[in-house]
N, C-alpha and C. Protein backbone atom coordinates (compact mmCIF):
# COMPACT_ATOMS: atom_id res chain seq x y z
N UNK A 1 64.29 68.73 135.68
CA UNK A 1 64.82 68.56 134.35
C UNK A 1 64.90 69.88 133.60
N UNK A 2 65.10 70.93 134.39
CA UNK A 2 65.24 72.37 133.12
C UNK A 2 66.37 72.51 133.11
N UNK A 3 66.46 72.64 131.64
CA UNK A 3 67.29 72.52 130.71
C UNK A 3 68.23 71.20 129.83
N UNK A 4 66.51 70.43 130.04
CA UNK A 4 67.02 69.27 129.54
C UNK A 4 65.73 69.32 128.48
N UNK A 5 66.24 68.05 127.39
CA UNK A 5 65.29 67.76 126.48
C UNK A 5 65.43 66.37 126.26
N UNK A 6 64.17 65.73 126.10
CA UNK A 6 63.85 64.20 125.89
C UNK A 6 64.03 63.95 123.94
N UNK A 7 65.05 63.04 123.72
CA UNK A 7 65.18 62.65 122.36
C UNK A 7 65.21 60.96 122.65
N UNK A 8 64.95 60.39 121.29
CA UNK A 8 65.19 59.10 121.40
C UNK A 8 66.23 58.74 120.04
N UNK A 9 67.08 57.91 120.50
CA UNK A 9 68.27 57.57 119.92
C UNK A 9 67.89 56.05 119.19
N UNK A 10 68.73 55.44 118.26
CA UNK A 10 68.63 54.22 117.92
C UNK A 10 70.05 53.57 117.66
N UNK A 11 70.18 52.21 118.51
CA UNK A 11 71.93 52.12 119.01
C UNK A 11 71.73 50.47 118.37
N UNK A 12 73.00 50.05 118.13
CA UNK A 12 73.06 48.98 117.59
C UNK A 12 73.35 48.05 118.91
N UNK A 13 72.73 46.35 118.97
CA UNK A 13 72.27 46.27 120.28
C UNK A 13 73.62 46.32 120.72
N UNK A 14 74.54 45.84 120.50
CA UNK A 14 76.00 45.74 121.01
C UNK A 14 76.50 47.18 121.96
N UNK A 15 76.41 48.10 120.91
CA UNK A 15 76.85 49.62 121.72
C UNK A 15 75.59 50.17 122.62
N UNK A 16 74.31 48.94 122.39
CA UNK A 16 72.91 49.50 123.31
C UNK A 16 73.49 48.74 125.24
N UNK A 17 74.19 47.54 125.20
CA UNK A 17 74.09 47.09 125.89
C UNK A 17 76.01 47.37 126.40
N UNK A 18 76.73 47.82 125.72
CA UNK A 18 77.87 48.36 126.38
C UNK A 18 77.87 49.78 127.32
N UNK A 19 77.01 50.40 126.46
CA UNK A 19 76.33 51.94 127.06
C UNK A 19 75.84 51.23 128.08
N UNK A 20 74.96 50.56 128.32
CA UNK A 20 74.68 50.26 129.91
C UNK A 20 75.26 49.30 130.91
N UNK A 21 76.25 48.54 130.08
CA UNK A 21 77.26 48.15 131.37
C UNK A 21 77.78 49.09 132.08
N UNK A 22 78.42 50.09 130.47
CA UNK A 22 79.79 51.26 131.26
C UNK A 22 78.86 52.36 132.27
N UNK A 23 77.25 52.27 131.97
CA UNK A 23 76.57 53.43 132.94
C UNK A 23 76.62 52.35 134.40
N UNK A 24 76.24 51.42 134.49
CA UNK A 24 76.28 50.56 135.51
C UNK A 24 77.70 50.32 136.64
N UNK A 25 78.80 50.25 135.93
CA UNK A 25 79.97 49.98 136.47
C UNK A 25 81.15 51.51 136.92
N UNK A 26 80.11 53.01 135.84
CA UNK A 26 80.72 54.23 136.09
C UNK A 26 79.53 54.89 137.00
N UNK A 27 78.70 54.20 137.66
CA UNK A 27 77.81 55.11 138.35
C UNK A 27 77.07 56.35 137.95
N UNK A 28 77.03 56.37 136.61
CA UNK A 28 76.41 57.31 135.55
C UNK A 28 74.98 56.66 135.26
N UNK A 29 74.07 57.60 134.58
CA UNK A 29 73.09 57.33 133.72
C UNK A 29 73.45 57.18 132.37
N UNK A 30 72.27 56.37 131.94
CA UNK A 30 72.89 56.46 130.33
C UNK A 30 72.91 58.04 129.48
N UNK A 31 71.81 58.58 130.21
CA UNK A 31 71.51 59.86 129.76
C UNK A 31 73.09 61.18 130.06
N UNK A 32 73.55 60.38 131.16
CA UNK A 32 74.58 61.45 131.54
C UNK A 32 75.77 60.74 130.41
N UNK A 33 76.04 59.65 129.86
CA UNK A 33 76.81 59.53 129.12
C UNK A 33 77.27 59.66 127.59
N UNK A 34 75.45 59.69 127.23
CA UNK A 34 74.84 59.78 125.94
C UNK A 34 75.24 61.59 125.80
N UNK A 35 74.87 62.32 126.93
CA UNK A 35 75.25 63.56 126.33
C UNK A 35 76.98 63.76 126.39
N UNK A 36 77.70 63.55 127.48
CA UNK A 36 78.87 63.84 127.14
C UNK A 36 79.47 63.48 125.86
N UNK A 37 79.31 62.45 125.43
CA UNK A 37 79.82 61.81 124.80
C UNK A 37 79.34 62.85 123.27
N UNK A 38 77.91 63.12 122.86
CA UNK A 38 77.88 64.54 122.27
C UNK A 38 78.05 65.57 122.60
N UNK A 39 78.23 66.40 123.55
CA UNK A 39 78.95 67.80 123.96
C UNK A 39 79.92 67.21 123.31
N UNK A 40 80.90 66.00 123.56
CA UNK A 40 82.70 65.89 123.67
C UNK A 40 82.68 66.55 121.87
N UNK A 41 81.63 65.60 121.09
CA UNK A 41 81.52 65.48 119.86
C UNK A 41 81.57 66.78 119.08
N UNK A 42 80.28 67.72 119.48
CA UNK A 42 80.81 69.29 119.50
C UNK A 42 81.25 69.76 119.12
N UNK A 43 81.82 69.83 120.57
CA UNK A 43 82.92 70.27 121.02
C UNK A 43 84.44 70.06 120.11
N UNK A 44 84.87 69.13 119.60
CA UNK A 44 85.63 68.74 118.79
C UNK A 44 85.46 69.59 117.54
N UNK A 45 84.06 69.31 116.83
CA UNK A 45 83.31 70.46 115.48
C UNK A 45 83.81 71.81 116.10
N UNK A 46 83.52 72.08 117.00
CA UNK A 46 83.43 73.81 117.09
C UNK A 46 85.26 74.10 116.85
N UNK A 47 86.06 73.02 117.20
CA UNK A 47 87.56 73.35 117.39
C UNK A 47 88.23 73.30 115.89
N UNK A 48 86.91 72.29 115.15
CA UNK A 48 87.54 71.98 113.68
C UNK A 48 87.65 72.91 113.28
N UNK A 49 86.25 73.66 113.12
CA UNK A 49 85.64 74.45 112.21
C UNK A 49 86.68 75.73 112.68
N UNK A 50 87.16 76.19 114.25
CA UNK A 50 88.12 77.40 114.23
C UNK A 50 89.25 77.09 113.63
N UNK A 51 89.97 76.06 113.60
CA UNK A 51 91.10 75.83 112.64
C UNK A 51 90.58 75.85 111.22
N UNK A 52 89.94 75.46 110.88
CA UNK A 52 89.66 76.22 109.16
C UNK A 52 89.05 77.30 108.89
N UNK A 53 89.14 78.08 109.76
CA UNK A 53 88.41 79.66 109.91
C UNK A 53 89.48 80.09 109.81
N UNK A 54 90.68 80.06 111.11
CA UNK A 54 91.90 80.69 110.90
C UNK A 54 92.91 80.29 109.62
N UNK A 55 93.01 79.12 108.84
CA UNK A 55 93.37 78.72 107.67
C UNK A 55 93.06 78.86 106.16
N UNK A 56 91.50 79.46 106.27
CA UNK A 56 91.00 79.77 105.42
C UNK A 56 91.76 80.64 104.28
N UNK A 57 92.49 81.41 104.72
CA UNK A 57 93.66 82.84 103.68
C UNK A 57 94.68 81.69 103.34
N UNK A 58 95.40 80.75 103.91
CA UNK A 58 96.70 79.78 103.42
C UNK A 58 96.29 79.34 102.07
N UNK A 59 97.48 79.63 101.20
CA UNK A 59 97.37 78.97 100.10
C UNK A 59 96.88 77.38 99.68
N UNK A 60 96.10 77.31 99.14
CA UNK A 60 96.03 75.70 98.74
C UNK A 60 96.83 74.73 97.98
N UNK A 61 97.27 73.55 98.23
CA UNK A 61 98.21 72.72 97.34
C UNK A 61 97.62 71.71 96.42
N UNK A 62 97.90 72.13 95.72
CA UNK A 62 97.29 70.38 94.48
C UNK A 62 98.02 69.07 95.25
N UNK A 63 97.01 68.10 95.26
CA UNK A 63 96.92 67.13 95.90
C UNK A 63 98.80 66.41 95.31
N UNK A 64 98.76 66.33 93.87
CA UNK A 64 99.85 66.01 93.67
C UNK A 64 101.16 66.41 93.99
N UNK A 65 101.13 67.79 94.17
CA UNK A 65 102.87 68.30 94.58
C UNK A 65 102.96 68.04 96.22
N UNK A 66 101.58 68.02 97.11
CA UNK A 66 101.78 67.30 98.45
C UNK A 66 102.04 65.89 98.16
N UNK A 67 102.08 65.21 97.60
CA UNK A 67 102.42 63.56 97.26
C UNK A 67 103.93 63.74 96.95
N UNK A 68 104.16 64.28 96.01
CA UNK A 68 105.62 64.21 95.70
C UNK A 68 106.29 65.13 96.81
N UNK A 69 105.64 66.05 97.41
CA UNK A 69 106.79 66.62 98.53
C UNK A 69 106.88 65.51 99.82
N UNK A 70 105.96 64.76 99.72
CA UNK A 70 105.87 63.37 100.69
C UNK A 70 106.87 62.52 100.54
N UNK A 71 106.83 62.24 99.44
CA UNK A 71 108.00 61.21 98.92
C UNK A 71 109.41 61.71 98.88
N UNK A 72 109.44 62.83 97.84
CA UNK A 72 110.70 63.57 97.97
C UNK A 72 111.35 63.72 99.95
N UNK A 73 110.61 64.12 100.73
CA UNK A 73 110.89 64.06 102.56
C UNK A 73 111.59 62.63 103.17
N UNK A 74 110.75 61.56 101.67
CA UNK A 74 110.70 60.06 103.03
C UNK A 74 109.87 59.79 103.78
N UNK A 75 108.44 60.44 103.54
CA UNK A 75 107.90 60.33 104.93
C UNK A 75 106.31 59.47 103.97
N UNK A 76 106.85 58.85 103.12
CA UNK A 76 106.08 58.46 102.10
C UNK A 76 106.55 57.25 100.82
């Protein structure tokens, strides 16, 4: 187990007992699914956070003239 660490989670029983069908029927542990499933999570954060790093200098819009440029498009 190096480079592992023991946590305990608290799952609602529904997603307690789907987590262990899908480990049962994917030949996984729950432990191997419990982490992907946070790396994936992450992983996603780390991609947010570089798109609003590189966005950070773009001007900002008042919520209202994006509403009316919505509508004014049609796409609204």
């Amino acid at each position: 187990m190096a480079g592992q660490k023991r946590t305990t989670i608290h799952l609602r029983s529904k997603a307690h007992r789907a987590l262990n069908v899908k480990a049962a029927t994917s030949n996984r542990s729950v432990s191997e699914l419990t982490d992907a499933v946070v790396v994936e999570a992450l992983r996603e954060d780390a991609l947010d956070m570089e798109a609003f790093a590189k966005r950070s200098r773009e001007p900002s819009l008042p919520f209202d003239k994006v509403l009316r440029g919505l509508k004014r498009d049609g796409r609204l």
